[in-house]
C-alpha atoms as a PDB file:
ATOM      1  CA  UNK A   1     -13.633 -10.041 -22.202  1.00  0.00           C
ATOM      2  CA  UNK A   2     -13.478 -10.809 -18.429  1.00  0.00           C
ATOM      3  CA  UNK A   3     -10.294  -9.769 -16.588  1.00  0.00           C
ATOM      4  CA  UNK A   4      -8.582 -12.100 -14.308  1.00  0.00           C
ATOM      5  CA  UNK A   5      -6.343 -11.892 -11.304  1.00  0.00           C
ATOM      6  CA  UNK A   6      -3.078 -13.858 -11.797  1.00  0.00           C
ATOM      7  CA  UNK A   7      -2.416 -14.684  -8.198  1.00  0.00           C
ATOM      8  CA  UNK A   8      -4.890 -15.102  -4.814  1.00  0.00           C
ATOM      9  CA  UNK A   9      -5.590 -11.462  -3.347  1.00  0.00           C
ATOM     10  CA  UNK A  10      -3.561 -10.785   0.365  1.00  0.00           C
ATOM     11  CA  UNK A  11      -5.840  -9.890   3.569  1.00  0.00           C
ATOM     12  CA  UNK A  12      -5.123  -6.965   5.037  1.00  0.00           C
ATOM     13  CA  UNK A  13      -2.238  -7.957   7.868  1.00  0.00           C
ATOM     14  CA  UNK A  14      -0.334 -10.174   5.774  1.00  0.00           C
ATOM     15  CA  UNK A  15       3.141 -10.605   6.266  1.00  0.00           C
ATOM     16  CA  UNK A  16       5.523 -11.132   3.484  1.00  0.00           C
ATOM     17  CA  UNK A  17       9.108 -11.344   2.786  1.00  0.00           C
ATOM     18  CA  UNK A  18      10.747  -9.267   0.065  1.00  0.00           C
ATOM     19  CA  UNK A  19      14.217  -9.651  -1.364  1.00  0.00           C
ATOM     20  CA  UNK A  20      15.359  -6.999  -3.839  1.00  0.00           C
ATOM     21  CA  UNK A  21      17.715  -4.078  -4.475  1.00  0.00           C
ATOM     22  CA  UNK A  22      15.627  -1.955  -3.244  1.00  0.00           C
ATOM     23  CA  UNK A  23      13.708  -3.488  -0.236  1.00  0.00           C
ATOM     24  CA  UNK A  24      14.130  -6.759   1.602  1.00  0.00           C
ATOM     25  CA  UNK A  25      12.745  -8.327   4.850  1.00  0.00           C
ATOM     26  CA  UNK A  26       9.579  -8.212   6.410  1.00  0.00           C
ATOM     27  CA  UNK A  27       6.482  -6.440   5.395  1.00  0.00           C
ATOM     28  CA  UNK A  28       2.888  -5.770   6.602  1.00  0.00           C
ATOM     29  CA  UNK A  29       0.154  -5.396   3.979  1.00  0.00           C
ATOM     30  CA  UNK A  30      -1.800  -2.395   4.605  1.00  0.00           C
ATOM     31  CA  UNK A  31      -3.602  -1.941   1.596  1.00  0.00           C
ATOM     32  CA  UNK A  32      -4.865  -3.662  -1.820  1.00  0.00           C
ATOM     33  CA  UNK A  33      -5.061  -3.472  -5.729  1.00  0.00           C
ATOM     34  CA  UNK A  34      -4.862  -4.828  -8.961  1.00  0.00           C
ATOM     35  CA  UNK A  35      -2.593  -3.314 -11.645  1.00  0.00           C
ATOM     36  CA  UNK A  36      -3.114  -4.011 -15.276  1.00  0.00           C
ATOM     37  CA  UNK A  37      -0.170  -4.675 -17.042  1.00  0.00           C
ATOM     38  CA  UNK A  38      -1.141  -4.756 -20.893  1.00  0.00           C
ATOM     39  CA  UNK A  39      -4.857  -2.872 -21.307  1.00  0.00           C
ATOM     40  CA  UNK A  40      -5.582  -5.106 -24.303  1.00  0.00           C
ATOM     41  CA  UNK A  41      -5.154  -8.757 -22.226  1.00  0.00           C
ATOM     42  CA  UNK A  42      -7.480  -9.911 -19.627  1.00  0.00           C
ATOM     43  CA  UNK A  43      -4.297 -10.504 -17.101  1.00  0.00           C
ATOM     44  CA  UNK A  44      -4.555  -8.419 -13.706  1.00  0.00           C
ATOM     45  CA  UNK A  45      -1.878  -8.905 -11.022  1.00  0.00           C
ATOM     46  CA  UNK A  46      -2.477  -7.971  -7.628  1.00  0.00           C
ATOM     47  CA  UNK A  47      -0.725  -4.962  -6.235  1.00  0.00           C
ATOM     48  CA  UNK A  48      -0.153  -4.084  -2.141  1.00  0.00           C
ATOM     49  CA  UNK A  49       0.947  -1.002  -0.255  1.00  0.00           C
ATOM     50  CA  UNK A  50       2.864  -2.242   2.271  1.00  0.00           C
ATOM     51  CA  UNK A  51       4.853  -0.725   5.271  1.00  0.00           C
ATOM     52  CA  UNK A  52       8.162  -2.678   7.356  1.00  0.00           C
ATOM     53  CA  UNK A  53       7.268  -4.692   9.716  1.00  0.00           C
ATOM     54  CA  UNK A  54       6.705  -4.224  12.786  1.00  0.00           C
ATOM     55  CA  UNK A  55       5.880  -0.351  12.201  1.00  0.00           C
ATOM     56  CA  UNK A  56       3.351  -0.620   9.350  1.00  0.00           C
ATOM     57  CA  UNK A  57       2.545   3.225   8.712  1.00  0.00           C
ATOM     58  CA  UNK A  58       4.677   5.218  10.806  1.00  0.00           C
ATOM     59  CA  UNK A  59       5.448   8.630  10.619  1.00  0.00           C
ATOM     60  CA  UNK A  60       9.661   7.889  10.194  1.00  0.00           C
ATOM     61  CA  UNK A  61       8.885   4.654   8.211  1.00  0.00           C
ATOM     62  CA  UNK A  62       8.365   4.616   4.192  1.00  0.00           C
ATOM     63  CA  UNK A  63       5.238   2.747   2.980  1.00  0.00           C
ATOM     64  CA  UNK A  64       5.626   2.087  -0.928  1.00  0.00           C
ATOM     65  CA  UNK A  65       3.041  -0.091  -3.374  1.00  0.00           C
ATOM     66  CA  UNK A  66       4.597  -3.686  -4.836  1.00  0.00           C
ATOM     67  CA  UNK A  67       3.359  -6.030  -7.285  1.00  0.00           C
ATOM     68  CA  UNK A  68       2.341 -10.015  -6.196  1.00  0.00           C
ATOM     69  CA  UNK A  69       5.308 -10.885  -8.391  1.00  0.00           C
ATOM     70  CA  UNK A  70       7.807  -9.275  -5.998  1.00  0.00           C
ATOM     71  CA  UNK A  71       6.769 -11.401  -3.042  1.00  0.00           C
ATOM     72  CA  UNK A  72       9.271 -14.030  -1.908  1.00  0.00           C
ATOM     73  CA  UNK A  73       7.282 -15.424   0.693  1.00  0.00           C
ATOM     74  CA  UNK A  74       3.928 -14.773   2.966  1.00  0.00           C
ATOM     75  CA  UNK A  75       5.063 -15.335   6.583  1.00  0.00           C
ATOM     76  CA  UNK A  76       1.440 -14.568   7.584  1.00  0.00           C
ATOM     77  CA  UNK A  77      -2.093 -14.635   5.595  1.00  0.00           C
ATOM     78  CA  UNK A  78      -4.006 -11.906   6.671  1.00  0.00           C
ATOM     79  CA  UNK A  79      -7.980 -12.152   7.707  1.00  0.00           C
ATOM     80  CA  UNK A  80     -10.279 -12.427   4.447  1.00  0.00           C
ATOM     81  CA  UNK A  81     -14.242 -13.234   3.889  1.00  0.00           C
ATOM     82  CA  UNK A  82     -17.033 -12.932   1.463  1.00  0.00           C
ATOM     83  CA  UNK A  83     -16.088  -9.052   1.596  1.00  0.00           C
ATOM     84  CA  UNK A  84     -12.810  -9.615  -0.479  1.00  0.00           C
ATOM     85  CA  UNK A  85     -14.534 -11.633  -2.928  1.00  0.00           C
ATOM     86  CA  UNK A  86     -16.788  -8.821  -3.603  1.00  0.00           C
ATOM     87  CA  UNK A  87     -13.856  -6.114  -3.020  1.00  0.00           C
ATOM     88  CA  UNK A  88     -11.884  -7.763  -6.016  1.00  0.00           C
ATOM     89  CA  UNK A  89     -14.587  -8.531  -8.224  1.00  0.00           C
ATOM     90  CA  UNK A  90     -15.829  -5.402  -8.066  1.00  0.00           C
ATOM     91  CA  UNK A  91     -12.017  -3.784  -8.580  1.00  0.00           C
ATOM     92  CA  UNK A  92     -12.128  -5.945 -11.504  1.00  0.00           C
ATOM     93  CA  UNK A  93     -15.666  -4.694 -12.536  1.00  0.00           C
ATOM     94  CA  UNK A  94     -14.656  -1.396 -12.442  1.00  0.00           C
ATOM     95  CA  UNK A  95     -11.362  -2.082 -13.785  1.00  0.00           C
ATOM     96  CA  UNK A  96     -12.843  -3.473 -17.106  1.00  0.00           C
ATOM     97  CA  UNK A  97     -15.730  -1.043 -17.443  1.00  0.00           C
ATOM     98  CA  UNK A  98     -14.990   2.203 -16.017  1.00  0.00           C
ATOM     99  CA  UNK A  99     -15.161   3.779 -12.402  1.00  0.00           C
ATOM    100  CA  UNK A 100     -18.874   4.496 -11.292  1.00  0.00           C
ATOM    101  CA  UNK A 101     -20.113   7.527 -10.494  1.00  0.00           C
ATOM    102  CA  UNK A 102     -20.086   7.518  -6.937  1.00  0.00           C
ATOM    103  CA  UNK A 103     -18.667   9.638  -3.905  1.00  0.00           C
ATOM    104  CA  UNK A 104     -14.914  10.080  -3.848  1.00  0.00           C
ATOM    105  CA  UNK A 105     -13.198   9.209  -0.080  1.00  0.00           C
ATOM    106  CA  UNK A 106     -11.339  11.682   1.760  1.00  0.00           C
ATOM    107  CA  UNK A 107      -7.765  10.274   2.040  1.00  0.00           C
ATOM    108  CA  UNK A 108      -6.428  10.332   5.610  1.00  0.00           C
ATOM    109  CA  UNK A 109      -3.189  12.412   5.139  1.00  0.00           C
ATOM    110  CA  UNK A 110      -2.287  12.718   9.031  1.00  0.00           C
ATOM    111  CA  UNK A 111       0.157  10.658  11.049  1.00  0.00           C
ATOM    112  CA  UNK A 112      -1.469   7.919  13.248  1.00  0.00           C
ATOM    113  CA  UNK A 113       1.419   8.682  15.952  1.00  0.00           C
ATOM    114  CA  UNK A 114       2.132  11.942  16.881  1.00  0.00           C
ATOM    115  CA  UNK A 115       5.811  12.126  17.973  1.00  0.00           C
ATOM    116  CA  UNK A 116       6.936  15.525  19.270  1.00  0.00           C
ATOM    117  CA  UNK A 117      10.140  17.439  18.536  1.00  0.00           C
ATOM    118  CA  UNK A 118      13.359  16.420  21.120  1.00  0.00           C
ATOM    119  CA  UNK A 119      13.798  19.132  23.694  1.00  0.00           C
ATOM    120  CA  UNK A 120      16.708  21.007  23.251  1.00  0.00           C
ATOM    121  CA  UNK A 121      19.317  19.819  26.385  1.00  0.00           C
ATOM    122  CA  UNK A 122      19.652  22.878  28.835  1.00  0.00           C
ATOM    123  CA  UNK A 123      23.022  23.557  26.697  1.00  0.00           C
ATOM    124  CA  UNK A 124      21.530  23.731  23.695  1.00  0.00           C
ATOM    125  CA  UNK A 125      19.066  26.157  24.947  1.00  0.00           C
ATOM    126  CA  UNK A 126      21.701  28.371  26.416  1.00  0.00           C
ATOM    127  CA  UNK A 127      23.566  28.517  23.482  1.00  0.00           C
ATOM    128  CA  UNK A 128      20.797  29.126  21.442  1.00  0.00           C
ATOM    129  CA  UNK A 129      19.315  32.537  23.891  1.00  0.00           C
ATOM    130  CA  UNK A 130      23.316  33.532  23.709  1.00  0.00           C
ATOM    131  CA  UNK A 131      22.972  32.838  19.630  1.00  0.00           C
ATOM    132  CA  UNK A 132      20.125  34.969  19.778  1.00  0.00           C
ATOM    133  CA  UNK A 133      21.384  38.113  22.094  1.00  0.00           C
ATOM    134  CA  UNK A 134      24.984  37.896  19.954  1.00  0.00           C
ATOM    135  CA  UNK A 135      24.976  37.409  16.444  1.00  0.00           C
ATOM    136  CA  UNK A 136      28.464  36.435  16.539  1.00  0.00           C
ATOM    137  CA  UNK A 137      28.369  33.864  19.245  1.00  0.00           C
ATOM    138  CA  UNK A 138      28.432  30.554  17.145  1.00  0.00           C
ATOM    139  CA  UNK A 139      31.033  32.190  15.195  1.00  0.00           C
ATOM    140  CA  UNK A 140      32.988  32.910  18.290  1.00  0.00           C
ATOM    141  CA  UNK A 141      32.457  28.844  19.545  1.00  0.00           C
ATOM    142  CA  UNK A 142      34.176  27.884  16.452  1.00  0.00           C
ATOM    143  CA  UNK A 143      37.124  29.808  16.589  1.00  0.00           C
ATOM    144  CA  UNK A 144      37.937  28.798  20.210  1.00  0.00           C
ATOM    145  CA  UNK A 145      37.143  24.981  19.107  1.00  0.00           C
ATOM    146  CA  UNK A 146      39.758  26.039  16.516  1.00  0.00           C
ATOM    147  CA  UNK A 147      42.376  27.626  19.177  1.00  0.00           C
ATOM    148  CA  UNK A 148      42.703  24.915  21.843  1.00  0.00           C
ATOM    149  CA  UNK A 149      43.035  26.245  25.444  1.00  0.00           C
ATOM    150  CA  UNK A 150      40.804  29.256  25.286  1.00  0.00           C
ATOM    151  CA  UNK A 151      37.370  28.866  27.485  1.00  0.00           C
ATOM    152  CA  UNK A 152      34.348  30.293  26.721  1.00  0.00           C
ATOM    153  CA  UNK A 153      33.231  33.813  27.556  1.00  0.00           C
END
């Protein structure tokens, strides 16, 4: 028995359009697969990881995988070569007879952009050394936000 992929397999950078409950608009693929839907038939359908466009994998941006099926549209076809034909038939290959023995990858599990905390406002920072020296100063700040007309002390 030879599995088969249902659909053409994405390059990496394509752009597609999603429209369902839980996602719709624009999409980058980032990364590829197949998922097998019934282990007895031959049918494979490809399956992405994809990010929003334009951010792609960003550290305040949800990536999540999707099946070909739950494509609306490609707005852009990614870059492919000889390199996916091997890629997927040898997905396939390994798919059909069993992973090789090999080396397992290290999985990146960084962010690619490193965004920094917000400084606190020089407000913030007083209130927070005042928080610090008087354990009842926040307290205080609500009761007078509570009492109008009294100032701070």
């Amino acid at each position: 028995m030879t599995l088969e992929l249902t659909d053409d397999l994405l390059g990496l950078g394509s752009v597609v359009r999603l429209e369902s409950e839980s996602a719709s608009g624009l999409f980058v693929v980032l990364a590829r697969g197949a998922f097998r839907p019934d282990m007895e038939g031959t049918e494979v359908v490809p399956r992405y990881l994809v990010g929003a466009h334009p951010y792609g994998e960003a550290p305040d941006r949800e990536t999540f995988p999707i099946l070909a099926t739950e494509v609306r549209s490609v707005v852009h076809h990614g870059y492919t070569d000889a390199a996916d034909t091997e890629f997927i038939e040898d997905l396939l290959d390994q798919m059909e007879n069993g992973r090789r023995k090999g080396t397992s990858a290290e999985h990146f599990t960084g962010a690619l952009t490193v965004i920094p905390d917000a400084q606190p406002t020089i407000e913030e920072s007083a209130d927070s050394e005042r928080a610090r020296a008087d354990p009842f100063f926040l307290l205080r700040g609500l009761i007078q936000q509570e009492e109008p007309g009294r100032g701070r002390p």
